[in-house]
N, C-alpha and C. Protein backbone atom coordinates (compact mmCIF):
# COMPACT_ATOMS: atom_id res chain seq x y z
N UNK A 1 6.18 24.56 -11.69
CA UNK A 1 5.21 24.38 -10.65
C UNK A 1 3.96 25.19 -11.02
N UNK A 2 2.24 24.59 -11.11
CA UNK A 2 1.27 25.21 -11.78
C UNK A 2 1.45 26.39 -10.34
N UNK A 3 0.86 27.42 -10.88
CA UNK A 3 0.19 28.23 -10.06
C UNK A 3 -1.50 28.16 -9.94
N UNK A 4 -1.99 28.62 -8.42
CA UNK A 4 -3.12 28.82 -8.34
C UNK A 4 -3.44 30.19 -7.35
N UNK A 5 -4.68 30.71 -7.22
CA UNK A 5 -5.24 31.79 -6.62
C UNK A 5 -6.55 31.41 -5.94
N UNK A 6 -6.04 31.77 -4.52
CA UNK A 6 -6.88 31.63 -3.52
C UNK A 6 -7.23 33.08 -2.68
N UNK A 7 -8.63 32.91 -2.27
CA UNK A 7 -8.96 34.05 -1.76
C UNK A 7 -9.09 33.62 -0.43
N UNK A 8 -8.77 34.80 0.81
CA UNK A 8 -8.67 34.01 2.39
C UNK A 8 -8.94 35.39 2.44
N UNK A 9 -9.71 35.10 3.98
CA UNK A 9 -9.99 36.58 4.48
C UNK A 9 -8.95 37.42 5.03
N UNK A 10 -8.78 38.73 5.26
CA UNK A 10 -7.48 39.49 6.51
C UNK A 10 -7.32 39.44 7.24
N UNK A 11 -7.62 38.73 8.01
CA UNK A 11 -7.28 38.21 9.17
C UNK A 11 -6.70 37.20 9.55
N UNK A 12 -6.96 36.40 8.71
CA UNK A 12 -6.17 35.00 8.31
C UNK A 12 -4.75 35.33 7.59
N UNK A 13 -4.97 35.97 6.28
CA UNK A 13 -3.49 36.51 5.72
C UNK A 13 -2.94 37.21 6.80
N UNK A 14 -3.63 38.08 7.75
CA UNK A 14 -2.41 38.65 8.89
C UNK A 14 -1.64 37.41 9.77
N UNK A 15 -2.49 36.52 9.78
CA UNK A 15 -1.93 35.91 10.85
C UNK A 15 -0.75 34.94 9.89
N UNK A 16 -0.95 34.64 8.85
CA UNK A 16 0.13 34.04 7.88
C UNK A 16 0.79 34.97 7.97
N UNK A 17 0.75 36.27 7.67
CA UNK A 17 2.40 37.07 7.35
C UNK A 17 3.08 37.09 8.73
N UNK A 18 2.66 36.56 10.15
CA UNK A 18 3.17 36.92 11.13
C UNK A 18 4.49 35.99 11.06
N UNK A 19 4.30 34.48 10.19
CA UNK A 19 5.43 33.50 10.30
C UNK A 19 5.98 34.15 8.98
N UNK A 20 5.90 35.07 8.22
CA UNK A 20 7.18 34.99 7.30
C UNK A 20 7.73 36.27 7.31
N UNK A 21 8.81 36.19 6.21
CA UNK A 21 9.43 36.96 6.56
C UNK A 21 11.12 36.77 7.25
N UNK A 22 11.89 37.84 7.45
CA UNK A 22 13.15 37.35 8.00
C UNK A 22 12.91 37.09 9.36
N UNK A 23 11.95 37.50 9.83
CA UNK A 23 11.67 37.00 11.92
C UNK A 23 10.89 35.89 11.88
N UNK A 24 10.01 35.59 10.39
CA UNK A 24 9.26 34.49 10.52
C UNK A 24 9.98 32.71 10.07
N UNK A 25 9.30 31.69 10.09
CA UNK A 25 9.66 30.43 9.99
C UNK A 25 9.68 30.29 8.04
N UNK A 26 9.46 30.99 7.40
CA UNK A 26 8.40 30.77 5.90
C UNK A 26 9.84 31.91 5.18
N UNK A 27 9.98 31.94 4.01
CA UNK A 27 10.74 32.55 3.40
C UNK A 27 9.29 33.41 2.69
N UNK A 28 8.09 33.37 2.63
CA UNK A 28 7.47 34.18 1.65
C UNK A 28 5.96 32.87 1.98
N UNK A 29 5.26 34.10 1.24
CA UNK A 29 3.95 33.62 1.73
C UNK A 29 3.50 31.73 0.91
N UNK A 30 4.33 32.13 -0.18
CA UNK A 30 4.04 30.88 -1.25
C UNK A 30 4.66 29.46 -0.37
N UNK A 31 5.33 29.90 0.18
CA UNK A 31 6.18 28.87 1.19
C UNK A 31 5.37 28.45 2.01
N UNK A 32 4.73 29.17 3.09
CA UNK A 32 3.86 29.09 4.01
C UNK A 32 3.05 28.33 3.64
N UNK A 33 1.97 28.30 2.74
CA UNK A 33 0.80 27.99 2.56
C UNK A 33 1.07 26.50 1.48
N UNK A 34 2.39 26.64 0.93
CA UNK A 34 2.77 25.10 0.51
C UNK A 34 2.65 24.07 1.76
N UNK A 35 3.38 24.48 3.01
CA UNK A 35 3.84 23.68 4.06
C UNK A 35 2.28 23.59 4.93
N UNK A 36 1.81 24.64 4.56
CA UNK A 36 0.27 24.27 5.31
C UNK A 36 -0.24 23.60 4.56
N UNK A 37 -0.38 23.38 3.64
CA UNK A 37 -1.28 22.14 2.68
C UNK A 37 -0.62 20.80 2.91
N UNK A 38 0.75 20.59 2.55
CA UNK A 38 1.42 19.63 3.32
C UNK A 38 1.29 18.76 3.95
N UNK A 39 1.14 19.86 5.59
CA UNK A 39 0.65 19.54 6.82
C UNK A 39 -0.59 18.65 7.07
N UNK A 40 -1.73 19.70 6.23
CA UNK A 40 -2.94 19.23 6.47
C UNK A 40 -3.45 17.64 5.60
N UNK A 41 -2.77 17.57 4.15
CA UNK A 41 -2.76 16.53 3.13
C UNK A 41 -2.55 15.10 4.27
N UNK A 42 -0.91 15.71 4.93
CA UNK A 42 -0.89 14.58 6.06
C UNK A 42 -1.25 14.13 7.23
N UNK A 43 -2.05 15.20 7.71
CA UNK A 43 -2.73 14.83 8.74
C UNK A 43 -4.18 14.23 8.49
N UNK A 44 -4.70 14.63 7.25
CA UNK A 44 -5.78 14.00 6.37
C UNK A 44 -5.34 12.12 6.16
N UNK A 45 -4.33 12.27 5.28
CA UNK A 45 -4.12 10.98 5.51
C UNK A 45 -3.83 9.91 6.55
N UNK A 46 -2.87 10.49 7.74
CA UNK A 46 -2.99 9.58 8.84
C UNK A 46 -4.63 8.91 9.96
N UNK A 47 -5.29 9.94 9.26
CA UNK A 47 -6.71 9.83 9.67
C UNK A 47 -7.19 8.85 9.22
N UNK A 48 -6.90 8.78 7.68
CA UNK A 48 -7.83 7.73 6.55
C UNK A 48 -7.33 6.30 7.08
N UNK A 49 -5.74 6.70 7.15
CA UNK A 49 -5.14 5.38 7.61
C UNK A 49 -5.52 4.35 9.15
N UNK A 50 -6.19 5.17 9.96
CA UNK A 50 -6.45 5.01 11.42
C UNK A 50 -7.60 4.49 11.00
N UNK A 51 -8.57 4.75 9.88
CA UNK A 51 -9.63 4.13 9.32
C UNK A 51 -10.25 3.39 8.42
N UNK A 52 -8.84 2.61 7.96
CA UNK A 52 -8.38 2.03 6.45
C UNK A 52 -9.13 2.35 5.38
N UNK A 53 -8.68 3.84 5.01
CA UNK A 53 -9.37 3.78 4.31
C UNK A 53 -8.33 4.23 3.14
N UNK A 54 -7.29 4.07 3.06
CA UNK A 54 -6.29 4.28 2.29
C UNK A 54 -5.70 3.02 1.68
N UNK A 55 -5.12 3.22 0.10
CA UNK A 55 -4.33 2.20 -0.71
C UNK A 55 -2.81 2.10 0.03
N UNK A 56 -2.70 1.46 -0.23
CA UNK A 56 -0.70 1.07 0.45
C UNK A 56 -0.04 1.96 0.49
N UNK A 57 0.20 1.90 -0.27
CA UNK A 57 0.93 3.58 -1.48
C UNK A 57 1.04 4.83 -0.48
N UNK A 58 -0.16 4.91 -0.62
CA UNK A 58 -0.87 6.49 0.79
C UNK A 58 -0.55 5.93 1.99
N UNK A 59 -0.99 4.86 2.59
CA UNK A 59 -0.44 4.68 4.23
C UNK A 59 1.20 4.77 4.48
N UNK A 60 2.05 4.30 3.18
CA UNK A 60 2.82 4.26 3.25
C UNK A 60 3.94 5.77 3.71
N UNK A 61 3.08 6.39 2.64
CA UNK A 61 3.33 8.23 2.94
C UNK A 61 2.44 8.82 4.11
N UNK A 62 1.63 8.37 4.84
CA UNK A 62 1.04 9.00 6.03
C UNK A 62 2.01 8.53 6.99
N UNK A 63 2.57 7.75 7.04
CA UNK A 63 3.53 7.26 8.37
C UNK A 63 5.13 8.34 8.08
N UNK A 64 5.45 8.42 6.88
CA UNK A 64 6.66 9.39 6.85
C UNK A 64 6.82 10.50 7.96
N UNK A 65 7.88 11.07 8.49
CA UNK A 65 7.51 12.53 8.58
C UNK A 65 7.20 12.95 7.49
N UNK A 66 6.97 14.29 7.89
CA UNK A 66 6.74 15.59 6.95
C UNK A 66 8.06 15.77 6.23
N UNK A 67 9.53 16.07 7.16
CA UNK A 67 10.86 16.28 6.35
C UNK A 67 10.83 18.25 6.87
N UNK A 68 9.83 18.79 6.95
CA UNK A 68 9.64 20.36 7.39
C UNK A 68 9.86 21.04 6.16
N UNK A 69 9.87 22.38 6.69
CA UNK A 69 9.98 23.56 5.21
C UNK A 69 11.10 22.96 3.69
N UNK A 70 11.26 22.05 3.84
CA UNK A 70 12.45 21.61 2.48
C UNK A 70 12.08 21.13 1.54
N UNK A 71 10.86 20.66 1.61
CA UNK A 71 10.45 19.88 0.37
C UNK A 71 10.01 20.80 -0.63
């Protein structure tokens, strides 16, 4: 899996470390911010789709669930 490096302000990383962790939903921050991209990829696409502006392929994956933290 490539790695990348992102810079976010502290206040934002505080509010990410609040879900991980053993009290949080996220096993670790890399987790978190996978499932937030995820999230947002698909909520991006159900948009495009509401506006055809997507190939088959993609509408096809905007209607899926998500599946949650497992993928």
């Amino acid at each position: 899996m490539p790695k990348i490096s992102v810079e976010i302000p502290g206040e934002l990383l505080d509010d990410l470390d609040e879900h991980v962790g053993d009290d949080g939903k996220f096993v670790n921050r890399s987790d978190a911010v996978r499932a937030s991209i995820r999230k947002t990829l698909d909520v991006l696409d159900e948009i495009d789709a509401r506006h055809d502006r997507l190939e088959d392929e993609s509408v096809e994956r905007a209607s899926k669930p998500t599946g949650g933290d497992d993928e």
